[in-house]
Protein backbone atom coordinates (compact mmCIF):
# COMPACT_ATOMS: atom_id res chain seq x y z
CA UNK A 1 0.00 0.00 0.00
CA UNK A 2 2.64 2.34 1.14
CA UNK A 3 4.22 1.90 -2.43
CA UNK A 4 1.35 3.58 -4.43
CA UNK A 5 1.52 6.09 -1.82
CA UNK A 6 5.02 7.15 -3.17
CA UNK A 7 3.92 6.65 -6.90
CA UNK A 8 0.85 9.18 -6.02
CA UNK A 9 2.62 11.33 -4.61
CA UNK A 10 5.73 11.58 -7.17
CA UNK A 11 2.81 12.00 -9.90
CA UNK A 12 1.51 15.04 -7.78
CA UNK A 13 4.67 16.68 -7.94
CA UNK A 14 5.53 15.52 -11.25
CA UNK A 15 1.88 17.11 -12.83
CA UNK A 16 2.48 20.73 -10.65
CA UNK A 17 5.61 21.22 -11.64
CA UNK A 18 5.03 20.81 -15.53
CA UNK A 19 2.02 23.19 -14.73
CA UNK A 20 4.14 25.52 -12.84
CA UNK A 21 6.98 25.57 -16.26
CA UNK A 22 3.79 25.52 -18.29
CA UNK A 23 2.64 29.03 -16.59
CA UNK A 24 6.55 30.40 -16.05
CA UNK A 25 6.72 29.88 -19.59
CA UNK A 26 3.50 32.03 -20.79
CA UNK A 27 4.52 34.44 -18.14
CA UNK A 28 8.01 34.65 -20.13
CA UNK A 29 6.25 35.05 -23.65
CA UNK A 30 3.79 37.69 -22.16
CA UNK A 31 6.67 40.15 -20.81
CA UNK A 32 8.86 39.41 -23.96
CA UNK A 33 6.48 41.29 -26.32
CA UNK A 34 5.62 43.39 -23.61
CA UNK A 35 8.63 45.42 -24.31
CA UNK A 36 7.42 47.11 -27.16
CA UNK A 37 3.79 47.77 -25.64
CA UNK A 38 3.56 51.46 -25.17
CA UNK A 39 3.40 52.84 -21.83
CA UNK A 40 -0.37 53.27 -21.30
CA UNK A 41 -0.98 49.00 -21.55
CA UNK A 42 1.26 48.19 -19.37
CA UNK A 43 -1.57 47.79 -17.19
CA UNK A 44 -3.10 45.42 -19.04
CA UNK A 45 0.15 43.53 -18.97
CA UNK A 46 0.44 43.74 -15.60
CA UNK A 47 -3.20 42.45 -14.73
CA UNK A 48 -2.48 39.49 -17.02
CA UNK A 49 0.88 38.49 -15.30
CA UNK A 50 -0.56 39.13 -11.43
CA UNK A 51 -3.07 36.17 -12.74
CA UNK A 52 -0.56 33.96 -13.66
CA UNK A 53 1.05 34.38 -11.08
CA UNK A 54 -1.91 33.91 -8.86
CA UNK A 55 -2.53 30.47 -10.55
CA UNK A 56 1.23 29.67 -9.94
CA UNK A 57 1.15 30.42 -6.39
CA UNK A 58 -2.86 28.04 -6.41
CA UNK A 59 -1.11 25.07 -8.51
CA UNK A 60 1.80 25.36 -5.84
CA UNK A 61 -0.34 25.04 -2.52
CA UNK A 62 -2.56 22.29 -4.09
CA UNK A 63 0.62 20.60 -4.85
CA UNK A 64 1.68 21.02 -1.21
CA UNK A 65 -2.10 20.00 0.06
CA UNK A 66 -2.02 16.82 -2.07
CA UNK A 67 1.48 15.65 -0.65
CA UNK A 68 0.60 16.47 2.68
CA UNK A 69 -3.00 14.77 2.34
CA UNK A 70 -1.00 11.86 0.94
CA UNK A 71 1.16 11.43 4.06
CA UNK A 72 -1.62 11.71 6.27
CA UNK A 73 -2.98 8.70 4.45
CA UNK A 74 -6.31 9.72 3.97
CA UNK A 75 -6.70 7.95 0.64
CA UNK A 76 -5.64 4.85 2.72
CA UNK A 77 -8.45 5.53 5.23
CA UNK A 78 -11.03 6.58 2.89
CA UNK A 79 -10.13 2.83 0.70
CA UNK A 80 -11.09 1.21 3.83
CA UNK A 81 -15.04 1.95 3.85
């Protein structure tokens, strides 16, 4: 039991971080172009980025949540019933 555990868990990690290079990545090609923009979109720019990074920070503490609920074993619990 304790072996799927680990698998679970490595999967968890292994999904949030390609989601969190998936995001750094857009965040990247939004500020490259954003060079150019003229001055009075920046805020645009910046509204877009404070969203990905909201979702980075979200896909982060799930991440975290998931591990930790791992641990705990509450799937193992919840299999029992």
């Amino acid at each position: 039991m304790r072996k799927t555990t680990e698998k679970e868990k490595r999967a968890a990690i292994l999904w949030a971080a390609l989601f969190v290079l998936l995001l750094a990545v857009c965040l990247a090609l939004l500020f490259l172009p954003a060079l150019s923009i003229p001055a009075g979109r920046w805020l645009a720019v910046v509204v877009c980025a404070a969203v990905i990074v909201a979702m980075l920070v979200g896909v982060i503490a799930a991440a975290m949540q998931r591990v930790r609920e791992l641990d705990g074993g509450e799937e193992e619990d919840a299999k029992r019933y």
